[in-house]
C-alpha atoms as a PDB file:
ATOM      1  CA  UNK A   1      15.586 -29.082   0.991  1.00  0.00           C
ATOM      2  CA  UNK A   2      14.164 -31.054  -1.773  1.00  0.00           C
ATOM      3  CA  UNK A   3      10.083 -31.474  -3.160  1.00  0.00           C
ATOM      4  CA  UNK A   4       9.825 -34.250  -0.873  1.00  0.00           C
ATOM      5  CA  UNK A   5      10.582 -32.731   1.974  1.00  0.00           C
ATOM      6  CA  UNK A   6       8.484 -29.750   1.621  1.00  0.00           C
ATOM      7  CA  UNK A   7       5.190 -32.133   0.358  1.00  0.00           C
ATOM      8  CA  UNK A   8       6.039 -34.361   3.927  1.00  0.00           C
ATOM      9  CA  UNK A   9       5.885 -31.228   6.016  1.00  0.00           C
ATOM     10  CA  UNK A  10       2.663 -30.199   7.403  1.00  0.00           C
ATOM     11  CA  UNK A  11       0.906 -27.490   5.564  1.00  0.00           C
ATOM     12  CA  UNK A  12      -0.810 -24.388   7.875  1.00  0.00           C
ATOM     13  CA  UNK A  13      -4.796 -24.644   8.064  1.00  0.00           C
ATOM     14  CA  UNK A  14      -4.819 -21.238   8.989  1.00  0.00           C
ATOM     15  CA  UNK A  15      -2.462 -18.570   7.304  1.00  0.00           C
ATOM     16  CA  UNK A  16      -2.098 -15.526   9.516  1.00  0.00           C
ATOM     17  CA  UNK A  17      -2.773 -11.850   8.585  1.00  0.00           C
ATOM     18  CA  UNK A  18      -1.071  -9.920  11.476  1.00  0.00           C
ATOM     19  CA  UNK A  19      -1.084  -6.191  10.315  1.00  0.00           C
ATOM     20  CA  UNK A  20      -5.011  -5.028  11.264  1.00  0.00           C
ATOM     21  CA  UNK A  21      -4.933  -7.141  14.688  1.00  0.00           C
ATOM     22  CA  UNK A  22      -1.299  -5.806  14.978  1.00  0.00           C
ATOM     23  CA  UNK A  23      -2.361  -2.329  14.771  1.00  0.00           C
ATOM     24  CA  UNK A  24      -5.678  -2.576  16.920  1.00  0.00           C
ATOM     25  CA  UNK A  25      -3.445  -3.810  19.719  1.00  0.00           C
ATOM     26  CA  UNK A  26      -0.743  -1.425  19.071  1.00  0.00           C
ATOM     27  CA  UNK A  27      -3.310   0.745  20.267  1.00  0.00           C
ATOM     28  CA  UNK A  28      -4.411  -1.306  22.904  1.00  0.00           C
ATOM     29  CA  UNK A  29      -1.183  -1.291  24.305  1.00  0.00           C
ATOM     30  CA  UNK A  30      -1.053   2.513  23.623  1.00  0.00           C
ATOM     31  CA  UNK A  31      -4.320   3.034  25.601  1.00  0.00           C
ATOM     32  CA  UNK A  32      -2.992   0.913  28.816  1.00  0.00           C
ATOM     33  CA  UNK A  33       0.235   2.720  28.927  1.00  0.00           C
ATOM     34  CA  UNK A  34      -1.517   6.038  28.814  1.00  0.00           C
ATOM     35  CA  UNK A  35      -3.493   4.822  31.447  1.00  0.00           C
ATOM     36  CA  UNK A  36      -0.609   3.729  33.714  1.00  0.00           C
ATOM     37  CA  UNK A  37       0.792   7.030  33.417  1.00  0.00           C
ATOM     38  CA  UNK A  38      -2.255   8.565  34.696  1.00  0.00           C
ATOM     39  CA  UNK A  39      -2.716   5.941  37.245  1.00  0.00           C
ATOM     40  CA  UNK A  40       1.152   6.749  38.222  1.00  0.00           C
ATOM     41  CA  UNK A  41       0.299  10.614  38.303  1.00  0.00           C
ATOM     42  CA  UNK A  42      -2.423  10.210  40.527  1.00  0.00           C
ATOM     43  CA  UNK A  43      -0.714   8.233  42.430  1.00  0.00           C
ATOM     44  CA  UNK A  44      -2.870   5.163  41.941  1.00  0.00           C
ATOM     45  CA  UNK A  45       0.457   1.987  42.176  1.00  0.00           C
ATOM     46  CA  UNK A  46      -1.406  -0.931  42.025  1.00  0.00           C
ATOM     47  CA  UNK A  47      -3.683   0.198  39.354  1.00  0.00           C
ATOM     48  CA  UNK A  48      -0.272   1.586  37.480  1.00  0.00           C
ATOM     49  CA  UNK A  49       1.143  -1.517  37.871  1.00  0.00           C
ATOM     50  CA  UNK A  50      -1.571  -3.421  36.441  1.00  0.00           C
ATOM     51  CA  UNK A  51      -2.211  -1.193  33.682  1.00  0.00           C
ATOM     52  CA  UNK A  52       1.406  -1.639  33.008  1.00  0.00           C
ATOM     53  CA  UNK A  53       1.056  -5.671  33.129  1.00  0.00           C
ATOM     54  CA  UNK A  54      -1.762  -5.397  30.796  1.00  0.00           C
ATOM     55  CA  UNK A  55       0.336  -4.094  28.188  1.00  0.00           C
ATOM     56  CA  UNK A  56       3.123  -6.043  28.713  1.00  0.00           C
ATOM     57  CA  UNK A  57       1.092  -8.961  28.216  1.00  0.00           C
ATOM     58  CA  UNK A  58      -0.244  -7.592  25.047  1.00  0.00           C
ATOM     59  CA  UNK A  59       3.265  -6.726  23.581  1.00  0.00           C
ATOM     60  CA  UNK A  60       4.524 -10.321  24.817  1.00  0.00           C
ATOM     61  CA  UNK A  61       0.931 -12.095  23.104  1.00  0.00           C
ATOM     62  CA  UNK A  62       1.548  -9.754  19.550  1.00  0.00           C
ATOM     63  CA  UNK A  63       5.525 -10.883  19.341  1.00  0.00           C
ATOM     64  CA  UNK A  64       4.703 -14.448  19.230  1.00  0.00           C
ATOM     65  CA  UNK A  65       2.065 -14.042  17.056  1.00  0.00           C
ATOM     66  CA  UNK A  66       4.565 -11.957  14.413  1.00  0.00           C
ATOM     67  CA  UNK A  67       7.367 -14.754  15.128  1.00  0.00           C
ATOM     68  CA  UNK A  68       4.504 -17.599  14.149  1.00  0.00           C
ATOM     69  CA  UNK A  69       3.753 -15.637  10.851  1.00  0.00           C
ATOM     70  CA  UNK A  70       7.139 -15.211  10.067  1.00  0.00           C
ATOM     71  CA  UNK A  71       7.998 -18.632   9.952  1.00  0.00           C
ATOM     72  CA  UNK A  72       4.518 -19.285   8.234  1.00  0.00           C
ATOM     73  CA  UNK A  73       5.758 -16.648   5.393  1.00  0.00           C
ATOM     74  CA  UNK A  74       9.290 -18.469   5.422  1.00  0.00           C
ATOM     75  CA  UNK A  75       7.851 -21.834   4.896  1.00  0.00           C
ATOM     76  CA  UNK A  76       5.497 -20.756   2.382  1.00  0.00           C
ATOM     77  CA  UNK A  77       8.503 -18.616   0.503  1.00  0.00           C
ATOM     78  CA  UNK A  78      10.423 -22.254   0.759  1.00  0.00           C
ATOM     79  CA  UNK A  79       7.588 -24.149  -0.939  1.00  0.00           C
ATOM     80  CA  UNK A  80       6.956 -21.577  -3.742  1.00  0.00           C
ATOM     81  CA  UNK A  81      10.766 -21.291  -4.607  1.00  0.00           C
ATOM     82  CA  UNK A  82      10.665 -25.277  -5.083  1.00  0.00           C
ATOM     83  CA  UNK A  83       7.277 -24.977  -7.351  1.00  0.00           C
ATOM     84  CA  UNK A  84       9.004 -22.044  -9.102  1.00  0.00           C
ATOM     85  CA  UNK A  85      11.934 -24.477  -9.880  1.00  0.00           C
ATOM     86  CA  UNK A  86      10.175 -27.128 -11.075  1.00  0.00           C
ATOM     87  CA  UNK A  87       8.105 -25.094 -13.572  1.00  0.00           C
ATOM     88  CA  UNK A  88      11.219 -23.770 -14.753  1.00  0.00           C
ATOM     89  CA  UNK A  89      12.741 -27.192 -15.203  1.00  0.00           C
ATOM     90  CA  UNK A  90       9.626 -28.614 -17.175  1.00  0.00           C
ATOM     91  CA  UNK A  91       9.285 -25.234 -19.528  1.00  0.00           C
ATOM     92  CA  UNK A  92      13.055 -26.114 -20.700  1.00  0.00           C
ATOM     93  CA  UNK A  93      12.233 -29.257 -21.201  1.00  0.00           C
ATOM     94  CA  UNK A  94       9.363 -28.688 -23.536  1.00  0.00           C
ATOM     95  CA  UNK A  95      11.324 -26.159 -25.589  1.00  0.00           C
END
């Protein structure tokens, strides 16, 4: 992939951060699991199963977000190695 193609490609407006909202719901999903297994010990189904749901959903909503920052990180890694190159490239030719 050349400069061009990188400088073409859309840049992010909004870089994310993922490891303090990661681990606050970690523990969300933590809390509604331990709920579902009191729910389930109590004998409380629906409630289980919703408690369940809940963190399901939470799991599904934080694995996207980790796959979008991923390929934010990879794109940005791309972009700096091409930069990095180019520096290099204009330092030998000044020497």
């Amino acid at each position: 992939m050349n400069n061009t193609e990188l400088n073409n490609e859309k840049h992010f407006r909004y870089k994310l951060n993922m490891l303090e909202p990661g681990i606050m719901m970690i523990r969300m999903i933590g809390v509604f699991a331990a709920m579902a297994l009191l729910f389930w010990a109590v004998e409380w189904n629906i409630l289980c199963i919703a408690a369940l749901a809940t963190a399901g959903i939470i799991l599904l909503v934080l694995l996207l977000l980790i796959v979008i920052e991923a390929y934010q990180d990879n794109v940005l890694d791309k972009i700096l190695i091409v930069d990095n190159d180019d520096q290099e490239e204009e330092f030998i030719k000044i020497r």
